[in-house]
Protein backbone atom coordinates (compact mmCIF):
# COMPACT_ATOMS: atom_id res chain seq x y z
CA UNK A 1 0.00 0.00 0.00
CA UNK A 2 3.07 2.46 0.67
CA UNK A 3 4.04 1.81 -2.75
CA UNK A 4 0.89 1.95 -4.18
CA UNK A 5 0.57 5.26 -2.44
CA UNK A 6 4.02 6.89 -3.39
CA UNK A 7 2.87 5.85 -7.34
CA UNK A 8 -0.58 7.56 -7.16
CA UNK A 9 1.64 10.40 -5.72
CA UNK A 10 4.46 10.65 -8.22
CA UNK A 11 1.84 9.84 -11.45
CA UNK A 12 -0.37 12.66 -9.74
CA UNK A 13 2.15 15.16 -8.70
CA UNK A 14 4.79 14.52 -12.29
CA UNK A 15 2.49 15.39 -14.65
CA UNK A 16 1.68 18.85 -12.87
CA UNK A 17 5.09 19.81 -13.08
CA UNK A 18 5.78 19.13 -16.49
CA UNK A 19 2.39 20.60 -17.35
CA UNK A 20 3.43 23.89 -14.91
CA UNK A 21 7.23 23.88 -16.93
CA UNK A 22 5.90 23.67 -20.05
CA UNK A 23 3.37 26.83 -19.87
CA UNK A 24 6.51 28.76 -18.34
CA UNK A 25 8.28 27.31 -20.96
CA UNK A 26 5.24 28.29 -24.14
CA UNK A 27 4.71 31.98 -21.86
CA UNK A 28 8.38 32.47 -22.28
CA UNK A 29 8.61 31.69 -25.96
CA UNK A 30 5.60 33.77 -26.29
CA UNK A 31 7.34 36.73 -24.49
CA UNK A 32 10.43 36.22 -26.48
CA UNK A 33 8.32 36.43 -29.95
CA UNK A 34 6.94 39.61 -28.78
CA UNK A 35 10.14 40.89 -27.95
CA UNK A 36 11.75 39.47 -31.17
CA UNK A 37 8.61 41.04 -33.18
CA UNK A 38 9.04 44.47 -31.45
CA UNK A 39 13.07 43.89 -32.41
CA UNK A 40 11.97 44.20 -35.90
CA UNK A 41 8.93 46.53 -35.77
CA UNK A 42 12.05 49.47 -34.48
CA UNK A 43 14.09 48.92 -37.20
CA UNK A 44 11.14 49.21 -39.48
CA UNK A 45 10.03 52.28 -38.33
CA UNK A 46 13.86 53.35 -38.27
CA UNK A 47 14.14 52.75 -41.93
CA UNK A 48 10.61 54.64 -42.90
CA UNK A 49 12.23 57.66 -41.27
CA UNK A 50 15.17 57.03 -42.82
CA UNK A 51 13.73 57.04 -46.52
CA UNK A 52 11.38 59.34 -46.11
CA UNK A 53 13.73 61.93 -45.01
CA UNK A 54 15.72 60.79 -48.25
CA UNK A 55 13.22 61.42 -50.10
CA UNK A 56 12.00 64.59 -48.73
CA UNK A 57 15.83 65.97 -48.61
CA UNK A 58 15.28 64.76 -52.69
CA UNK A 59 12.20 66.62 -53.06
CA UNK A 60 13.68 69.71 -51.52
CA UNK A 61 16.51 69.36 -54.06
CA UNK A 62 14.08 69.65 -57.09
CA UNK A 63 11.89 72.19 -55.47
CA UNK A 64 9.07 70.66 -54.27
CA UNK A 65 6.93 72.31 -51.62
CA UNK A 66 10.11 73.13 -49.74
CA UNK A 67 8.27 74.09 -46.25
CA UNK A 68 6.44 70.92 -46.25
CA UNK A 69 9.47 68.19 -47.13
CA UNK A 70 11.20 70.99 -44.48
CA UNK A 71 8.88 69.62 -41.68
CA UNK A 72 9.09 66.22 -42.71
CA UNK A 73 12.85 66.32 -42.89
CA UNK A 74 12.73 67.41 -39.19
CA UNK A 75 10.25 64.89 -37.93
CA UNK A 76 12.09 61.97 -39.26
CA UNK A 77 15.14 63.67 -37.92
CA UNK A 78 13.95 63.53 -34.17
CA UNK A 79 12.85 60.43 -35.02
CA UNK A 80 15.90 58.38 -35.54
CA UNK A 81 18.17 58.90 -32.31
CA UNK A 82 15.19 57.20 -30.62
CA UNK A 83 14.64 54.55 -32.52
CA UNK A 84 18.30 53.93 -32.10
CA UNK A 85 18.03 54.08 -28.43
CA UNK A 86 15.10 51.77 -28.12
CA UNK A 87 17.07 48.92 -30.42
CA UNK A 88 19.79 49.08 -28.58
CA UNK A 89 17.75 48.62 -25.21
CA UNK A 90 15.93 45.88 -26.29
CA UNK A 91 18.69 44.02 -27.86
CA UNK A 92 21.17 44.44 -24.57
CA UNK A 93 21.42 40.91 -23.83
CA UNK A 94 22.46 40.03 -27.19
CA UNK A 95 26.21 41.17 -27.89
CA UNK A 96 26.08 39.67 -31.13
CA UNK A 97 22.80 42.29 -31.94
CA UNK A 98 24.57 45.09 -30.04
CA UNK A 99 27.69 44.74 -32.55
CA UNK A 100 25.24 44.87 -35.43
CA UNK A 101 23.16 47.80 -33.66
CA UNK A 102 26.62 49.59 -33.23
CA UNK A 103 27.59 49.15 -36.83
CA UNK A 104 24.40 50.46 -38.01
CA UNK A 105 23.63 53.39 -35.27
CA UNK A 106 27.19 54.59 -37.11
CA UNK A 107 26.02 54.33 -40.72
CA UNK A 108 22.48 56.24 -39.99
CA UNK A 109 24.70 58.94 -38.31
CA UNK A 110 26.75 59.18 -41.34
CA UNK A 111 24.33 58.93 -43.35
CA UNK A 112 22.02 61.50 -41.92
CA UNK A 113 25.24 63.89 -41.87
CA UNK A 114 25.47 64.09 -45.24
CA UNK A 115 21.59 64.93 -46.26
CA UNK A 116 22.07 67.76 -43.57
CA UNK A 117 25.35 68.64 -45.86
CA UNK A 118 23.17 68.23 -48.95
CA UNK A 119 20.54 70.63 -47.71
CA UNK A 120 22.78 73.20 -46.49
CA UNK A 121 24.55 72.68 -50.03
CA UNK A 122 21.55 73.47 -51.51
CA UNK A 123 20.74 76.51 -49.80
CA UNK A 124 24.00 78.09 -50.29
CA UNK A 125 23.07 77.99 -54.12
CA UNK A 126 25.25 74.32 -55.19
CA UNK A 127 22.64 72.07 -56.33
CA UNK A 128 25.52 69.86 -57.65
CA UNK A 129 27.29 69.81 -54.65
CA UNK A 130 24.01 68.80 -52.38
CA UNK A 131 23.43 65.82 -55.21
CA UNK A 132 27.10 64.69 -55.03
CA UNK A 133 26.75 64.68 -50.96
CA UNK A 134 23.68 62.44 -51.35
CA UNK A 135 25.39 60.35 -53.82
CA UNK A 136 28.09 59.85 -51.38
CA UNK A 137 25.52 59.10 -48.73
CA UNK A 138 24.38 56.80 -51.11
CA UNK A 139 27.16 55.00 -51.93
CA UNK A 140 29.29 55.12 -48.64
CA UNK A 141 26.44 54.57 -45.96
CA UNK A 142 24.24 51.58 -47.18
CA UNK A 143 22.38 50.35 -44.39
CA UNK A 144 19.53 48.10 -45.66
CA UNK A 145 22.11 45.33 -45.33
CA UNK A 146 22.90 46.08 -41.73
CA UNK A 147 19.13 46.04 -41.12
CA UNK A 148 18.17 43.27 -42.52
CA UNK A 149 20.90 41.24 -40.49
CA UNK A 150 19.85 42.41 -37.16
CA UNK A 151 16.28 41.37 -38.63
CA UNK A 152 17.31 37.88 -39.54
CA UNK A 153 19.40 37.61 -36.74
CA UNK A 154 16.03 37.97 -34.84
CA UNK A 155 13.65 35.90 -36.79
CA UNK A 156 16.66 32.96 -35.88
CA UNK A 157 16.63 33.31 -32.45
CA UNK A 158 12.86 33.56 -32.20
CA UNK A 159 12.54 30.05 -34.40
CA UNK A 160 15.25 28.60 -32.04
CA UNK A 161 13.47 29.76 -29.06
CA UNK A 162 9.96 28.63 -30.66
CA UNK A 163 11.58 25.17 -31.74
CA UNK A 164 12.87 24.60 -28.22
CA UNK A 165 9.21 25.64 -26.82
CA UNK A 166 7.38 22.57 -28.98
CA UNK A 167 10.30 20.21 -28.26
CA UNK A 168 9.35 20.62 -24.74
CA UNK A 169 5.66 20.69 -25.34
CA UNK A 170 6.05 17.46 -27.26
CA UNK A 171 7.51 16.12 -24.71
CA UNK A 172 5.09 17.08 -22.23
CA UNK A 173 2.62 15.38 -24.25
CA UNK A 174 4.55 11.83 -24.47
CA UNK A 175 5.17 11.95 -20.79
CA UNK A 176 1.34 12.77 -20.23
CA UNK A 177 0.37 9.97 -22.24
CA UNK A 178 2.99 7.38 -20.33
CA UNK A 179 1.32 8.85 -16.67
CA UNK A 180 -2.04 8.51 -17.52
CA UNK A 181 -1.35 4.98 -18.43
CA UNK A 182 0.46 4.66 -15.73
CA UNK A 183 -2.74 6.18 -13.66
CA UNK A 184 -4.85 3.62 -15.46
CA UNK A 185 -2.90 0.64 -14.69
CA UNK A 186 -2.73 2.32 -10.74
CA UNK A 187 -6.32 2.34 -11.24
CA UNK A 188 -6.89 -0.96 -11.85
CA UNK A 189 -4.24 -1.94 -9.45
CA UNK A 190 -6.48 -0.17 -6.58
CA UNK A 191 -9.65 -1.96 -8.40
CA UNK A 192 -7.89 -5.64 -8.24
CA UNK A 193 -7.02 -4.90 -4.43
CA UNK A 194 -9.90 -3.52 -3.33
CA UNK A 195 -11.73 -6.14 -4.87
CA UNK A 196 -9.57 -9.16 -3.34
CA UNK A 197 -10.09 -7.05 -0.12
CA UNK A 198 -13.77 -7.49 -0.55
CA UNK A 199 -14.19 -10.87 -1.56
CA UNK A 200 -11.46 -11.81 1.22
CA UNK A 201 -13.57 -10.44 4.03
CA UNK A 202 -16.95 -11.59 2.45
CA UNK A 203 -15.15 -15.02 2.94
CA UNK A 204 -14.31 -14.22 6.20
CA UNK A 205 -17.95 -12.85 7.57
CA UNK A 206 -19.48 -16.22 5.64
CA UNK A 207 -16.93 -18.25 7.70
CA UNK A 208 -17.71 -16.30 10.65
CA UNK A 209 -21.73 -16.70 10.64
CA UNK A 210 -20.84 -20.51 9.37
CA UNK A 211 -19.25 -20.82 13.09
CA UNK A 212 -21.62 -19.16 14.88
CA UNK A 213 -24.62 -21.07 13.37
CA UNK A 214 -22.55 -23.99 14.34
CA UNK A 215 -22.07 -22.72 18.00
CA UNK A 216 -25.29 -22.39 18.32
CA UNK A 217 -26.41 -25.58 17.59
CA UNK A 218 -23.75 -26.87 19.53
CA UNK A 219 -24.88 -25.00 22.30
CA UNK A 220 -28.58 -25.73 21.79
CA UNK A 221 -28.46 -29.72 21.89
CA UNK A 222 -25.84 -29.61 24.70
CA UNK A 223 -28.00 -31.26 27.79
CA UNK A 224 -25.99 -29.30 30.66
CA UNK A 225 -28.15 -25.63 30.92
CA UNK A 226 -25.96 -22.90 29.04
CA UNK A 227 -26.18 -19.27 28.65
CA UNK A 228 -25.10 -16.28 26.90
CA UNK A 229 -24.65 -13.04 28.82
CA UNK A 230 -22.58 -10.07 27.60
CA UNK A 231 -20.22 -7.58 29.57
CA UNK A 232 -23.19 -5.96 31.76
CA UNK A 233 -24.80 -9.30 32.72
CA UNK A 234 -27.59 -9.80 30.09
CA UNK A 235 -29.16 -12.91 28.95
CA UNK A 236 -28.01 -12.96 25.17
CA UNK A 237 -29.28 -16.58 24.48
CA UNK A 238 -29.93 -20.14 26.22
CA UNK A 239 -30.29 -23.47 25.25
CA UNK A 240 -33.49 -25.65 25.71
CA UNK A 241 -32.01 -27.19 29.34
CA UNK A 242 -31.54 -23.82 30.62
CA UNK A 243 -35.16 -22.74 29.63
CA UNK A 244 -36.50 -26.16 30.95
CA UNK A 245 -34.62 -25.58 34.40
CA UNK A 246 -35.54 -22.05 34.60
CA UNK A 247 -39.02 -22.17 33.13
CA UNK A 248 -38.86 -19.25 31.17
CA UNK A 249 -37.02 -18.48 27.15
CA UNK A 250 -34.99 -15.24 28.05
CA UNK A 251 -32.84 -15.27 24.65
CA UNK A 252 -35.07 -13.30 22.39
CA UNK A 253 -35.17 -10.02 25.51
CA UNK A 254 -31.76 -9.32 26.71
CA UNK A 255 -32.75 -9.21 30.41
CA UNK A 256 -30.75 -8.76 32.93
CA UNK A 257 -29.31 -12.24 34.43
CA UNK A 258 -31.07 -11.45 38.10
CA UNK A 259 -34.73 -11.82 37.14
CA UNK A 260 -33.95 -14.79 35.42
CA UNK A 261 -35.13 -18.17 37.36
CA UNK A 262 -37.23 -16.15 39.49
CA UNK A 263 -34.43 -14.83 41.86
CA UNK A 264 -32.06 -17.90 41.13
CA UNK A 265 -29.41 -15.47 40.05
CA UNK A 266 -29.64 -12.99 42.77
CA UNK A 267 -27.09 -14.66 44.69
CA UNK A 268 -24.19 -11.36 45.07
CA UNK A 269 -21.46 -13.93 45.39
CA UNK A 270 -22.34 -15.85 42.97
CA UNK A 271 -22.77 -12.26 40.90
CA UNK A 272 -19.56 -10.80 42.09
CA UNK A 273 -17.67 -13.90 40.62
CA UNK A 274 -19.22 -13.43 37.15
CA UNK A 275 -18.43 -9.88 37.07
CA UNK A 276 -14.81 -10.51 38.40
CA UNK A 277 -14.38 -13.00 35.57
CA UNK A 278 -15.66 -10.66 32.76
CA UNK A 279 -12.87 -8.22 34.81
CA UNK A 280 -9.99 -10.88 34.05
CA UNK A 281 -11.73 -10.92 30.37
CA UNK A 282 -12.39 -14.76 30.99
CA UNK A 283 -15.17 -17.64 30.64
CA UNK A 284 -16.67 -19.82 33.25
């Protein structure tokens, strides 16, 4: 049974912990996706603000609504240190990312340099000077490269991450399946036991109420006058040379062993001996 027990416990209690590992486990993954996905939303919006302020430095080059490519030049502007900063937060425990974050951060600086240097090119009146500095920009300061490593960089480590999450999940499901047949055959273990329990102590109460039916009878054709009192002195049963001395059936009643006989058992001696033998938890 302490065996039994200490199964029931471990198929109970091992399938809860692999069950509580593997939702840390799938919440984890899940966090790291997000994480991963908000990796790659940054340097999304880093590269919008990036070519749009291209192409509004362009537009500002050929004359086009100068105030308005003016205010989306500075938008994109303020927008690009902070992108920056927010990549390089979220990627600061990868060094792998940060090296990749460094070599771009250094690019977009450059690069964003030289459309400033365009622009004021431009306004002091050498068009060909502002399209040579964007040509440089251009030519020197690619960074769609850089970006797209630090995104495929991150769309690796998420898989990895996500491929270690079903491994473990997959697992969790085989081991499930081996405890709950491992609960079924406890089951039927408990079913078998308590059923040989059952049938064993039917056995016993029919051998028990075989003996006592054969008491009785023993005690009923004995000739000598026999009774059966319990611990407080009552008449239980008697046999028919009890009732034939005594005159009177007292098994079916339970009364008391004193009114029996019509005062035959009154005796106190003879009553202080019975009850000092049912003291000494013995038969006379």
């Amino acid at each position: 049974m302490a065996l039994l027990l200490v199964a029931v416990l471990i198929s109970v209690g091992l399938p809860y912990l692999i069950t509580r590992s593997t939702t840390n486990s799938a919440l984890e993954a899940r966090q790291w996706v997000a994480h991963s996905a908000q990796v790659r939303a940054s340097v999304y919006k880093l590269l919008y603000s990036l070519r749009d302020m291209e192409a509004a430095t362009y537009s500002v080059l050929q004359g086009v609504n100068r105030a308005e490519m003016k205010r989306r030049i500075d938008k994109a502007d303020a927008q690009v240190k902070p992108f920056l900063a927010t990549l390089r937060s979220l990627t600061t425990d990868n060094a792998d990312q940060q090296t990749r974050l460094g070599a771009l951060s250094s690019v977009v600086e450059h690069r964003v340099k030289l459309m400033h240097v365009a622009l004021e090119r431009y306004a002091d009146g050498d068009p060909g000077g502002a399209y040579r500095a964007l040509g440089q920009a251009a030519t020197l300061f690619g960074y769609s490269d850089l970006a797209d490593d630090i995104v495929a960089a991150e769309t690796r480590l998420m898989q990895r991450r996500m491929d270690a999450s079903n491994r473990k999940t997959r697992m969790a499901h085989v081991v499930q399946a081996v405890m709950t047949a491992v609960q079924l055959l406890l089951l039927g273990l408990v079913v078998l036991i308590s059923e040989r329990a059952i049938a064993h102590r039917i056995r016993a109460e029919r051998i028990s109420r075989r003996a006592v039916a054969r008491a009785e009878r023993i005690v009923q054709t004995v000739r000598e006058p026999m009774a059966v009192l319990d611990g407080d002195l009552h008449v239980l049963m008697v046999n028919p040379a009890f009732d034939e001395l005594y005159g009177a059936d007292t098994g079916a009643d339970g009364r008391p062993l004193a009114e029996v006989g019509e005062g035959a058992w009154t005796d106190e001696a003879l009553l202080q001996r019975l009850v000092d033998v049912l003291a000494r938890d013995r038969e006379l």
